[in-house]
C-alpha atoms as a PDB file:
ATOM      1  CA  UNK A   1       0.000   0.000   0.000  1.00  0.00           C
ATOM      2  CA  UNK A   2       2.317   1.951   0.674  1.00  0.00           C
ATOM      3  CA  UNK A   3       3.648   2.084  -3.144  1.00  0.00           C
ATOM      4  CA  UNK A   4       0.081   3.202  -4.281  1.00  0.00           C
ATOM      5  CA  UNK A   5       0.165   6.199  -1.769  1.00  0.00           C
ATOM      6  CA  UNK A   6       3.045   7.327  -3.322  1.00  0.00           C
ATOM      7  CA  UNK A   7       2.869   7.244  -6.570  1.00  0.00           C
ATOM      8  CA  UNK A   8      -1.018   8.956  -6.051  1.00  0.00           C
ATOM      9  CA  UNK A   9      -2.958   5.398  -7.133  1.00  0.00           C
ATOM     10  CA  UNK A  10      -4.092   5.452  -3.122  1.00  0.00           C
ATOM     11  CA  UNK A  11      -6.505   7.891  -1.767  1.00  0.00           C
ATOM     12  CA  UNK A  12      -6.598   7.336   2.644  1.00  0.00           C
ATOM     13  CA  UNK A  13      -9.160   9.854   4.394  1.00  0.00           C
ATOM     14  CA  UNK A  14      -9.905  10.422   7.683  1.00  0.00           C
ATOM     15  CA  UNK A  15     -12.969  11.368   9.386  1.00  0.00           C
ATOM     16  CA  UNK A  16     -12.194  12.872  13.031  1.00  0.00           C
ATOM     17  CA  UNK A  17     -14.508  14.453  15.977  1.00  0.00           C
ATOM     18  CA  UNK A  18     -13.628  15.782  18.891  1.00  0.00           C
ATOM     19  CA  UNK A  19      -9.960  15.086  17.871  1.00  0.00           C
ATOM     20  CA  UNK A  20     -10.455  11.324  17.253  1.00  0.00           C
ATOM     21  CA  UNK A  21     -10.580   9.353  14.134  1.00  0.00           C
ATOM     22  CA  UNK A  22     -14.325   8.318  13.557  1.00  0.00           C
ATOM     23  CA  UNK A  23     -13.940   6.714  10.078  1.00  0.00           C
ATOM     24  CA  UNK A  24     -11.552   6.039   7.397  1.00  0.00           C
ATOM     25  CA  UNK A  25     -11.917   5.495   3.590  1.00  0.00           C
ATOM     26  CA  UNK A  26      -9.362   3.967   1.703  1.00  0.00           C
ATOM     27  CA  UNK A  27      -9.698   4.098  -2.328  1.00  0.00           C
ATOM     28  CA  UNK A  28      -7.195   3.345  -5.273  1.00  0.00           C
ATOM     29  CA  UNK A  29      -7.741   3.096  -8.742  1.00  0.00           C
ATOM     30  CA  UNK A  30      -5.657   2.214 -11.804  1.00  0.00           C
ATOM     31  CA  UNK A  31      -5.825   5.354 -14.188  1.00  0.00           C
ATOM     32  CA  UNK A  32      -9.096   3.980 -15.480  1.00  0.00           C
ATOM     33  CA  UNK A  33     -11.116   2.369 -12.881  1.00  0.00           C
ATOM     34  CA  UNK A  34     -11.347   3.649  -9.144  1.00  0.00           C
ATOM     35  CA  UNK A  35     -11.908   0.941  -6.447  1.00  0.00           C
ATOM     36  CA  UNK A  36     -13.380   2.007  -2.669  1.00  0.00           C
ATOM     37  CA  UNK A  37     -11.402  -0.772  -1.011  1.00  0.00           C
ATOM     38  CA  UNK A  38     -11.794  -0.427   2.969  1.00  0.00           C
ATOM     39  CA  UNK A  39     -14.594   1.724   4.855  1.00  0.00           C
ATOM     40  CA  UNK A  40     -15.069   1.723   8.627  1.00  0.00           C
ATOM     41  CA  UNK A  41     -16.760   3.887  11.015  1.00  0.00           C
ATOM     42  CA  UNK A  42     -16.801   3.908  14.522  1.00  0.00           C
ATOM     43  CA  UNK A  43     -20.032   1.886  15.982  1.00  0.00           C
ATOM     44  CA  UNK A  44     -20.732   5.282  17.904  1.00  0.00           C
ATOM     45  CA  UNK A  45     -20.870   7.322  14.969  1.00  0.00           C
ATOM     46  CA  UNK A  46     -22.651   5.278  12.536  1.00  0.00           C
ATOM     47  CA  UNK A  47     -26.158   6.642  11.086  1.00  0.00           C
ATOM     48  CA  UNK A  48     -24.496  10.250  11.080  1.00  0.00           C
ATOM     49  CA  UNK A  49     -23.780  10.503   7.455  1.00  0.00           C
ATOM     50  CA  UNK A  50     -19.610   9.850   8.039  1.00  0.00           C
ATOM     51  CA  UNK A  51     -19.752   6.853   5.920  1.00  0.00           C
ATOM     52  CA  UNK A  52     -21.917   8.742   3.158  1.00  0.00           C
ATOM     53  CA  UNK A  53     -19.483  11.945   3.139  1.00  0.00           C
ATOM     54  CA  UNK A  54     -16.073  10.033   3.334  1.00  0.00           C
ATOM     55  CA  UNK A  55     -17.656   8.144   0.061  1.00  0.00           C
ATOM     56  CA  UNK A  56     -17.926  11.451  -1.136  1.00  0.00           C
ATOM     57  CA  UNK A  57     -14.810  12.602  -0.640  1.00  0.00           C
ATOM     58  CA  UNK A  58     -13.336   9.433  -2.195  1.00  0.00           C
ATOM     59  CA  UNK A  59     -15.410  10.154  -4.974  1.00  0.00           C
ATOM     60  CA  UNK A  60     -14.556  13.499  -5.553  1.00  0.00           C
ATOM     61  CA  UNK A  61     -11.003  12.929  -5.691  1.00  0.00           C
ATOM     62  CA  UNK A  62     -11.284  10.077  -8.231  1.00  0.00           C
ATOM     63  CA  UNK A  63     -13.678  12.014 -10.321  1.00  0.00           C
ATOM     64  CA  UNK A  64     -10.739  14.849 -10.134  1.00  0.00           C
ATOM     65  CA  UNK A  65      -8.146  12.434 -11.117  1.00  0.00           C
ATOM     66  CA  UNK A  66      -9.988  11.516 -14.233  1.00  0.00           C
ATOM     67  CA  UNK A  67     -11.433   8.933 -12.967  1.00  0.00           C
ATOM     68  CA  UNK A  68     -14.914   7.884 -14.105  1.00  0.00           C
ATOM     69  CA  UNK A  69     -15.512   4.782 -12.672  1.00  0.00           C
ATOM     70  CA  UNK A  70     -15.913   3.856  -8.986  1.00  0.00           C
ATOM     71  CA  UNK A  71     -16.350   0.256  -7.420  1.00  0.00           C
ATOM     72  CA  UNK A  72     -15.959  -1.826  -4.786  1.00  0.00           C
ATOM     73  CA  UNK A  73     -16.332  -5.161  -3.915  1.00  0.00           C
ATOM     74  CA  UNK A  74     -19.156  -6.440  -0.901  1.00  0.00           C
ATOM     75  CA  UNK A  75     -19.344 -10.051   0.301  1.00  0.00           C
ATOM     76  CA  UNK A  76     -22.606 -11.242  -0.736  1.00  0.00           C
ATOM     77  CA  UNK A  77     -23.545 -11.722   3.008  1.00  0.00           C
ATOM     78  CA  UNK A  78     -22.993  -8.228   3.990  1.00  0.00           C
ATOM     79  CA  UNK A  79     -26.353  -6.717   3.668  1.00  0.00           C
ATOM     80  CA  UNK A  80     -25.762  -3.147   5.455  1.00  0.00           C
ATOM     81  CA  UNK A  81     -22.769  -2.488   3.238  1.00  0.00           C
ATOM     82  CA  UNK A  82     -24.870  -3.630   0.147  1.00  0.00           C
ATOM     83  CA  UNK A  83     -27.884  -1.648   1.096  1.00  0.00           C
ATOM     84  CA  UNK A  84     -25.300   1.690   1.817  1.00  0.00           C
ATOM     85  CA  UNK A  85     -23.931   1.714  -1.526  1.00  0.00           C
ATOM     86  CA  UNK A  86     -27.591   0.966  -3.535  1.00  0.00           C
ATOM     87  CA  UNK A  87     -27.983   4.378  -1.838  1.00  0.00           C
ATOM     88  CA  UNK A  88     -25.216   5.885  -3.182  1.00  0.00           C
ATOM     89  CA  UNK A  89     -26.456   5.279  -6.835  1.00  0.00           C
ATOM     90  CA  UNK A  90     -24.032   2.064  -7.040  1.00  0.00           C
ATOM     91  CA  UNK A  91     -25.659  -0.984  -9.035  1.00  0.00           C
ATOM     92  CA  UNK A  92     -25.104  -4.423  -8.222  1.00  0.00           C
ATOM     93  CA  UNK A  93     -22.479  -5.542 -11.755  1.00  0.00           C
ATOM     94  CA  UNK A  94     -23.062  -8.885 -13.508  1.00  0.00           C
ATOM     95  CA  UNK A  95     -19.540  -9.940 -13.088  1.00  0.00           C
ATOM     96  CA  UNK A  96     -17.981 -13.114 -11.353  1.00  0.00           C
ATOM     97  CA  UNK A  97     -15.306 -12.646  -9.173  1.00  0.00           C
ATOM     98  CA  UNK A  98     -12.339 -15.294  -9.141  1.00  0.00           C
ATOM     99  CA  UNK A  99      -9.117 -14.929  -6.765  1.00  0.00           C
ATOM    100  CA  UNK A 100      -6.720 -17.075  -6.277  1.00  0.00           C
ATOM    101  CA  UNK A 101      -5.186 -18.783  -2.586  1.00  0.00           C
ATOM    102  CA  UNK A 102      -1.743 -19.358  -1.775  1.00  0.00           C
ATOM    103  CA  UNK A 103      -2.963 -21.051   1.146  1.00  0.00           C
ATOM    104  CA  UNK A 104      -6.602 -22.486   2.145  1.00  0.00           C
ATOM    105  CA  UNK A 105      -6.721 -19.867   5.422  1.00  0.00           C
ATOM    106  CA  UNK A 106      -5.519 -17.234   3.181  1.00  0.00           C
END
C-alpha cells in the first residue's frame, strides 16, 4: 500500500470528531477504474452521514483524477454495506469474481 500512496494510485481519508478518528476510507484506482477498497466507522458514529461523506470525498477525488468509474467489492452476506452503496447510486455488476489462494486460510 504503501507504493500506491506514493505514486497517487491510493486515496486514505480520515474522518475525526472531537480530535479522534471516527472513520476512514481507503480508495485506489488504476488510471481507469477507481476501487473504494476499505470503509469503517466507529459503531458510535454510525447513522451520522460519516460513511456517506467520506464516500464522497473518495469520490470526488477520483472524479478529479480523471477517474470515471468507482467500485468496490461487498461479500454477498454483507447486507448493510450492500444496502449503503444501492444508496449511493451504485448498481449491483453482472460480473464473477475469481481470486486465487496461496494457502486455504488465506
Amino acid at each position: 500500500m504503501a507504493k500506491e500512496i506514493k505514486t497517487g494510485q491510493a486515496i486514505f481519508l480520515v474522518a475525526e470528531a472531537n480530535k479522534k478518528v471516527v472513520g476512514v476510507v481507503l480508495g485506489t484506482h488504476d488510471g481507469r477504474k477507481g476501487w473504494i477498497n476499505r470503509l469503517a466507522v466507529a459503531k458510535e458514529f454510525r447513522r451520522q452521514n460519516v460513511a456517506s461523506k467520506l464516500i464522497a470525498a473518495i469520490e470526488n477525488r477520483l472524479n478529479d483524477l480523471g477517474i470515471d468509474i468507482t467500485a468496490c467489492l461487498i461479500e454477498q452476506e454483507n447486507l448493510v454495506s450492500r444496502t449503503f452503496f444501492r444508496k449511493l447510486g451504485y448498481i449491483k455488476a453482472p460480473v464473477e469474481y475469481f481470486s486465487k489462494k496461496q494457502y486455504p486460510d488465506a
